[in-house]
C-alpha atoms as a PDB file:
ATOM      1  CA  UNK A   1       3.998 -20.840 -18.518  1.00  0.00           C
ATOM      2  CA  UNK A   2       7.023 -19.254 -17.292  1.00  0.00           C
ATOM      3  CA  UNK A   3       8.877 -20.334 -13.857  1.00  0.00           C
ATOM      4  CA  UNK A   4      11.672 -19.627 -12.168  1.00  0.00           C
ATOM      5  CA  UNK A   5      13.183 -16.232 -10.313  1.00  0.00           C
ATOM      6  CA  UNK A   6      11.964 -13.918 -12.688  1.00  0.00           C
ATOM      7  CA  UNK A   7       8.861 -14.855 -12.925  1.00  0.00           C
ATOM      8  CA  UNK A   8       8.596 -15.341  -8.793  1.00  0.00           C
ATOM      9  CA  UNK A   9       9.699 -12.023  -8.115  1.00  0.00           C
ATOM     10  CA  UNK A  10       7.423 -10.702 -11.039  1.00  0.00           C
ATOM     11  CA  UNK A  11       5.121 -12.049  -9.197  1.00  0.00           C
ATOM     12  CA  UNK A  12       5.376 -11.196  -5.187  1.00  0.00           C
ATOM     13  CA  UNK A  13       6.499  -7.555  -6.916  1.00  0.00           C
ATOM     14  CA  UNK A  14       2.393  -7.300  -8.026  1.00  0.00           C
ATOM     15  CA  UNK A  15       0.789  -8.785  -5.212  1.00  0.00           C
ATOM     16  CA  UNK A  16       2.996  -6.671  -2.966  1.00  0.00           C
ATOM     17  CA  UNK A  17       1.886  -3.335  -4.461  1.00  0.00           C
ATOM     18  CA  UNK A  18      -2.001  -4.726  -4.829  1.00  0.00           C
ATOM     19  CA  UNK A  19      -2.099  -5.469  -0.778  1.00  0.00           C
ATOM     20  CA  UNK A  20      -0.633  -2.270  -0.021  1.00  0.00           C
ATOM     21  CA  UNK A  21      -2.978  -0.001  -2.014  1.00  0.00           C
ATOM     22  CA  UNK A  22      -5.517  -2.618  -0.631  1.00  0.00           C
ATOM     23  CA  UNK A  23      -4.134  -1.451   3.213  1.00  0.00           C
ATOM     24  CA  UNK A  24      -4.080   1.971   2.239  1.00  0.00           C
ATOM     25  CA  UNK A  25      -7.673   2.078   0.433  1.00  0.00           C
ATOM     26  CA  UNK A  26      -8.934   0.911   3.791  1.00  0.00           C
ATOM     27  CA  UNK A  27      -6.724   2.159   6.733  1.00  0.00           C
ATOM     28  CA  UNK A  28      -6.715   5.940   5.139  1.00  0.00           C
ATOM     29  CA  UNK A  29     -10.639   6.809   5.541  1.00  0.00           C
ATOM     30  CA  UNK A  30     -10.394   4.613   8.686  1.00  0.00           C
ATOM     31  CA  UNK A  31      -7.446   7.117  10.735  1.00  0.00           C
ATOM     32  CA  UNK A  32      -9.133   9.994   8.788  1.00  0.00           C
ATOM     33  CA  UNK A  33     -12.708   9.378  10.820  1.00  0.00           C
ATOM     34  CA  UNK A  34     -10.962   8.583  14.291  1.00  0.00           C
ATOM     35  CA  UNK A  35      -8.779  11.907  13.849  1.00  0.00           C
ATOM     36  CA  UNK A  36     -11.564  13.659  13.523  1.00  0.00           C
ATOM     37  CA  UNK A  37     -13.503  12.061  16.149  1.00  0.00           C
ATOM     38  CA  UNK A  38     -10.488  12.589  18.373  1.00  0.00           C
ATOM     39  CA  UNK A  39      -9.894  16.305  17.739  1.00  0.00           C
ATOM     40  CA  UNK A  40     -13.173  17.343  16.561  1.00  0.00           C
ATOM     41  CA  UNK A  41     -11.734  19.694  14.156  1.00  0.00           C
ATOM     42  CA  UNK A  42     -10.457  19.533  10.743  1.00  0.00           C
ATOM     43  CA  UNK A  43      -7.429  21.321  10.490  1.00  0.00           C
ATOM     44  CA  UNK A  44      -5.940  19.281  13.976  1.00  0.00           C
ATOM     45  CA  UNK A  45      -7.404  15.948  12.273  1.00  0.00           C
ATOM     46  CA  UNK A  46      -5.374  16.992   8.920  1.00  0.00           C
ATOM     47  CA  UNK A  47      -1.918  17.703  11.049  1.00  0.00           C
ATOM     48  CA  UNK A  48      -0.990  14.471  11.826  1.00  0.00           C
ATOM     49  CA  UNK A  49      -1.778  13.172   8.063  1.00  0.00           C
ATOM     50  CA  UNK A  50       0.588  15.352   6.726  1.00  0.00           C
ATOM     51  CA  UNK A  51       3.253  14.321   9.228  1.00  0.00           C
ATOM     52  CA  UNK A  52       2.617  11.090   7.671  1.00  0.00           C
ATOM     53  CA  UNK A  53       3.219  11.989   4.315  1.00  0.00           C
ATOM     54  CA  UNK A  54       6.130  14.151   4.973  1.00  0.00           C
ATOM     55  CA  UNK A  55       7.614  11.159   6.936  1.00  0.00           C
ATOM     56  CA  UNK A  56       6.517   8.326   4.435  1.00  0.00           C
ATOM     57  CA  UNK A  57       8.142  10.446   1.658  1.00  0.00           C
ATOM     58  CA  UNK A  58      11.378  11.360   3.114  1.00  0.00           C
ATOM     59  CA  UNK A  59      11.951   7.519   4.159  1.00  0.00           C
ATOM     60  CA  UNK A  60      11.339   6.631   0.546  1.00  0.00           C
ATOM     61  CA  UNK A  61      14.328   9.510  -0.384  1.00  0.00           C
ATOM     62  CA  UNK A  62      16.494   8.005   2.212  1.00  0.00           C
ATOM     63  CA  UNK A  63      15.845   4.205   0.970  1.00  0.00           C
ATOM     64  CA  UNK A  64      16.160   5.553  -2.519  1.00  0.00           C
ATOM     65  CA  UNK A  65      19.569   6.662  -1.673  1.00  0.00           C
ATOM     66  CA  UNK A  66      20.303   3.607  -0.401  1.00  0.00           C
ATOM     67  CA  UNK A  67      18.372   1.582  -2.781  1.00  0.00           C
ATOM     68  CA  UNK A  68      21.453   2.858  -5.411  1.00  0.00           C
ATOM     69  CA  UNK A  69      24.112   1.106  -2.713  1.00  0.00           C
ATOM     70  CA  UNK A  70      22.354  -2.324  -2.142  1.00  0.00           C
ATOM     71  CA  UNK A  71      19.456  -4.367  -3.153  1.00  0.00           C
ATOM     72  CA  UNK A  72      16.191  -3.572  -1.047  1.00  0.00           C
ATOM     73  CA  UNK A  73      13.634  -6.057  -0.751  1.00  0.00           C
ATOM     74  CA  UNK A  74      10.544  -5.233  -2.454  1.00  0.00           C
ATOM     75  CA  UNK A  75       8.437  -5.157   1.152  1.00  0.00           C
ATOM     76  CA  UNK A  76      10.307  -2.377   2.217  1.00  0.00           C
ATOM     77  CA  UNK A  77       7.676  -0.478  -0.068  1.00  0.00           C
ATOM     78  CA  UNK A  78       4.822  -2.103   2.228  1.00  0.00           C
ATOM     79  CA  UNK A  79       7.024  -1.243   5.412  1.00  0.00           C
ATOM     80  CA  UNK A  80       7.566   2.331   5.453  1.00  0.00           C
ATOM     81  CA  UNK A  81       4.674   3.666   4.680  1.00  0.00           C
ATOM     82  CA  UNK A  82       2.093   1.475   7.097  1.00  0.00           C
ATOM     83  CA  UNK A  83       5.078   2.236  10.212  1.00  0.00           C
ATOM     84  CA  UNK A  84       5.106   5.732   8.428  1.00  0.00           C
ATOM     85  CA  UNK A  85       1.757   6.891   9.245  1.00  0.00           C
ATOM     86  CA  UNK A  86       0.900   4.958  12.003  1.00  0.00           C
ATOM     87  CA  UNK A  87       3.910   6.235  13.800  1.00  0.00           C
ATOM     88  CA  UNK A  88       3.365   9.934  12.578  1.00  0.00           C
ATOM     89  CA  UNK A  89      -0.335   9.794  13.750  1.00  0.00           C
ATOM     90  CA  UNK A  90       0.624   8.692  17.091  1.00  0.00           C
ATOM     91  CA  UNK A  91       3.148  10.743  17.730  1.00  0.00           C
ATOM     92  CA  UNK A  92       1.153  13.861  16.147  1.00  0.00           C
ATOM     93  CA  UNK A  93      -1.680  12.766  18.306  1.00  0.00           C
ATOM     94  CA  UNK A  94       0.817  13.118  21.579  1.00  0.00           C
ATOM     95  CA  UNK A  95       1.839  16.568  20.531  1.00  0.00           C
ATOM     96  CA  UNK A  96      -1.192  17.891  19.520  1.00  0.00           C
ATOM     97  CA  UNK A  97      -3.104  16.809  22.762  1.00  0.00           C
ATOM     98  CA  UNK A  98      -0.699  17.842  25.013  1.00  0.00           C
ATOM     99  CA  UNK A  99      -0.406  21.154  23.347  1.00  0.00           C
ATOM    100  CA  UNK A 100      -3.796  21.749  24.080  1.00  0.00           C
ATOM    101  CA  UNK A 101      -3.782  21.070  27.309  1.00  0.00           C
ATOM    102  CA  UNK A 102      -0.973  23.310  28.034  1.00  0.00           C
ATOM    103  CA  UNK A 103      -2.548  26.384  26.177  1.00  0.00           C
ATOM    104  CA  UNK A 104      -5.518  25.725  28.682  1.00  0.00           C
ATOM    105  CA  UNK A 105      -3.053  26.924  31.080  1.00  0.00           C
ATOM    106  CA  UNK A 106      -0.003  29.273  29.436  1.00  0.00           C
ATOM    107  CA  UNK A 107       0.378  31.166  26.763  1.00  0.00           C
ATOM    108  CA  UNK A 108       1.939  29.829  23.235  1.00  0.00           C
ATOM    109  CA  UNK A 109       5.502  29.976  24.215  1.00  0.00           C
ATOM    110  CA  UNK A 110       5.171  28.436  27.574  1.00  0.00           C
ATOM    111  CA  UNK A 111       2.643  25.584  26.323  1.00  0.00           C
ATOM    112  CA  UNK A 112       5.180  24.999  23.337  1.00  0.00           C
ATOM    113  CA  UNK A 113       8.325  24.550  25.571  1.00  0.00           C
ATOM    114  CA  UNK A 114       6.308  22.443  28.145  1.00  0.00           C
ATOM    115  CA  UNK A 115       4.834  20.171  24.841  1.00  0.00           C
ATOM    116  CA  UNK A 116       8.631  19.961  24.223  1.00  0.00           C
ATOM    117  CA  UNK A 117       9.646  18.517  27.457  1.00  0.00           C
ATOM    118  CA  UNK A 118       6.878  16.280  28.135  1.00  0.00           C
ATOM    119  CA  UNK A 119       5.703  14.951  24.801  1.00  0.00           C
ATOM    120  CA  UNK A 120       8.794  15.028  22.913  1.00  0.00           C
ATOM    121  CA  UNK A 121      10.330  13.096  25.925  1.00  0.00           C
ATOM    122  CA  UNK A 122       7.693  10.416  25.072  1.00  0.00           C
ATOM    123  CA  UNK A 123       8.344  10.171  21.428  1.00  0.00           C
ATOM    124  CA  UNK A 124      11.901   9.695  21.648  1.00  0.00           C
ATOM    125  CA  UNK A 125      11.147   6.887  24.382  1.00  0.00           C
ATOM    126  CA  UNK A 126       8.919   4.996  22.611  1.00  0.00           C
ATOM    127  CA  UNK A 127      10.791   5.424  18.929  1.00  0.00           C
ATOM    128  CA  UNK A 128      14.181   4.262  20.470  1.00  0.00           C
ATOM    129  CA  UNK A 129      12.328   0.921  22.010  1.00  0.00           C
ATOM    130  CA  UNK A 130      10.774   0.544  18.499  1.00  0.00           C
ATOM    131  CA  UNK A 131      13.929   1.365  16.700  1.00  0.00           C
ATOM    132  CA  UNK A 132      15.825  -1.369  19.205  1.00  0.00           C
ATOM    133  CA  UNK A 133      13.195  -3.492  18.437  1.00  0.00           C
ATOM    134  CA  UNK A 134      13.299  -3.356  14.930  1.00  0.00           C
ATOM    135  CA  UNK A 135      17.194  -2.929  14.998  1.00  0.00           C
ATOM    136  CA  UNK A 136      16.994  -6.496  16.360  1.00  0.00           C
ATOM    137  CA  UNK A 137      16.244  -8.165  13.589  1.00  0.00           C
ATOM    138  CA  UNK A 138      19.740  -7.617  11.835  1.00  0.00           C
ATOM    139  CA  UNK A 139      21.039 -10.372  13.885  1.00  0.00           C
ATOM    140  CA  UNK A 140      18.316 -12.600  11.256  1.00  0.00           C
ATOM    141  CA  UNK A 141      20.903 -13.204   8.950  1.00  0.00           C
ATOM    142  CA  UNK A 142      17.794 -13.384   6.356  1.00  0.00           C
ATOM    143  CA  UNK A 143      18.001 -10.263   3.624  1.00  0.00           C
ATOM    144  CA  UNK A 144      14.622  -9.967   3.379  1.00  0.00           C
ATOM    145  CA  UNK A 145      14.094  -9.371   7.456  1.00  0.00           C
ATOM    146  CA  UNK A 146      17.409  -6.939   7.483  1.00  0.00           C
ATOM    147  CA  UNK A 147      15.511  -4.818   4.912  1.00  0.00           C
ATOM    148  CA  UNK A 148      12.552  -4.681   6.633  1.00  0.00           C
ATOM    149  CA  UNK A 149      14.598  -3.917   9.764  1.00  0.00           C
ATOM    150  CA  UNK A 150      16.284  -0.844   7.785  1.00  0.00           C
ATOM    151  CA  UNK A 151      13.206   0.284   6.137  1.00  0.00           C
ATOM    152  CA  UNK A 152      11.590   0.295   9.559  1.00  0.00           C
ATOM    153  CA  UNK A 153      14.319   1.989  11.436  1.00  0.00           C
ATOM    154  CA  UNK A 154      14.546   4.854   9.197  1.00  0.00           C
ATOM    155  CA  UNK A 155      11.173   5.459   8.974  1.00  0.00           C
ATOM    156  CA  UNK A 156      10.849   5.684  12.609  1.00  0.00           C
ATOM    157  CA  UNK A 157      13.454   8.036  12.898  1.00  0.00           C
ATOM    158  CA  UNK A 158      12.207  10.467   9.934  1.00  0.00           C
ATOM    159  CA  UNK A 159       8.542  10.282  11.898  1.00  0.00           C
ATOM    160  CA  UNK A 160      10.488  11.437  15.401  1.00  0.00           C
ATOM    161  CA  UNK A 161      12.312  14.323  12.901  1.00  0.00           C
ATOM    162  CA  UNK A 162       8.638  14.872  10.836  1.00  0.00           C
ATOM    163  CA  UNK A 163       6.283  15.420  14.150  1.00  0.00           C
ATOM    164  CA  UNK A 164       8.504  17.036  16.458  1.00  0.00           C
ATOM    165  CA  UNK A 165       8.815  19.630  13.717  1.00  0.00           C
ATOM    166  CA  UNK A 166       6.291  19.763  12.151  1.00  0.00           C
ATOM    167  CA  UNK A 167       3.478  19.583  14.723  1.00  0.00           C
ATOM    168  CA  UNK A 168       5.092  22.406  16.974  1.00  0.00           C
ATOM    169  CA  UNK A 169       4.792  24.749  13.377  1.00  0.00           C
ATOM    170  CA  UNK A 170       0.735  24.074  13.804  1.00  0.00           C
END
């Protein structure tokens, strides 16, 4: 049998990516049946999905990139995507609702500004306090819990970029 670092890391490395397609097996079909019981329609219960995937895929570019610079700890790839999409789907869900209630009332342009003002407002409240809160843990001087910290802060700020623009296109 073979010990040490190598094997250790070989190790954590598999169970790390066996959890997470474990997490994503289950939590996928899971958000998939509450969009649709939320929205009642397809194409709104697909929106938010894709926000996901846009923002889980652009924080894996920008870690990439940094990835090249520094060494990233292998539960950033746990991380950003379960922050990813559950951020995305929340803040898709705040858009999309309060869209509809504003069409209810105005036309498209008028509902889309008002969305802007009062949902967007919210999602840049509540992913600063989660960015603060997750920009808190680079005072850990533990690598491991500064690359989650990282991993988690840019991911929150590519699902603020990902929904605000890409749920007002819907």
């Amino acid at each position: 049998m073979l010990t040490g670092q190598s094997a250790i890391t070989k190790d954590i490395n598999s169970a790390s990516q066996r959890d997470l397609m474990k997490a994503e097996a289950i939590g996928l079909p899971i958000a998939i049946i509450i969009l649709l019981l939320a929205f009642g329609s397809i194409v709104a219960s697909v929106v938010p999905l894709l926000v996901g995937i846009a923002t889980v895929i652009s924080a894996f570019g920008v870690m990439a990139l940094i990835g090249g610079q520094t060494d990233l700890s292998i539960f950033v790839l746990n991380i950003v995507p379960m922050l990813g999409l559950a951020l995305s789907i929340d803040f898709s869900l705040l858009f999309i609702s309060r869209y509809r209630e504003e069409r209810l009332k105005s036309d498209v342009l008028e509902a889309t500004a008002m969305t802007i003002r009062t949902a967007g407002r919210s999602v840049i409240f509540s992913a600063f306090c989660v960015f603060i809160g997750l920009g808190a843990m680079f005072v850990i001087r533990v690598e491991i819990f500064q690359n989650i910290a990282l991993g988690g802060m840019i991911v929150v700020g590519m699902a603020v970029l990902s929904s605000v623009t890409c749920c007002l296109r819907f």
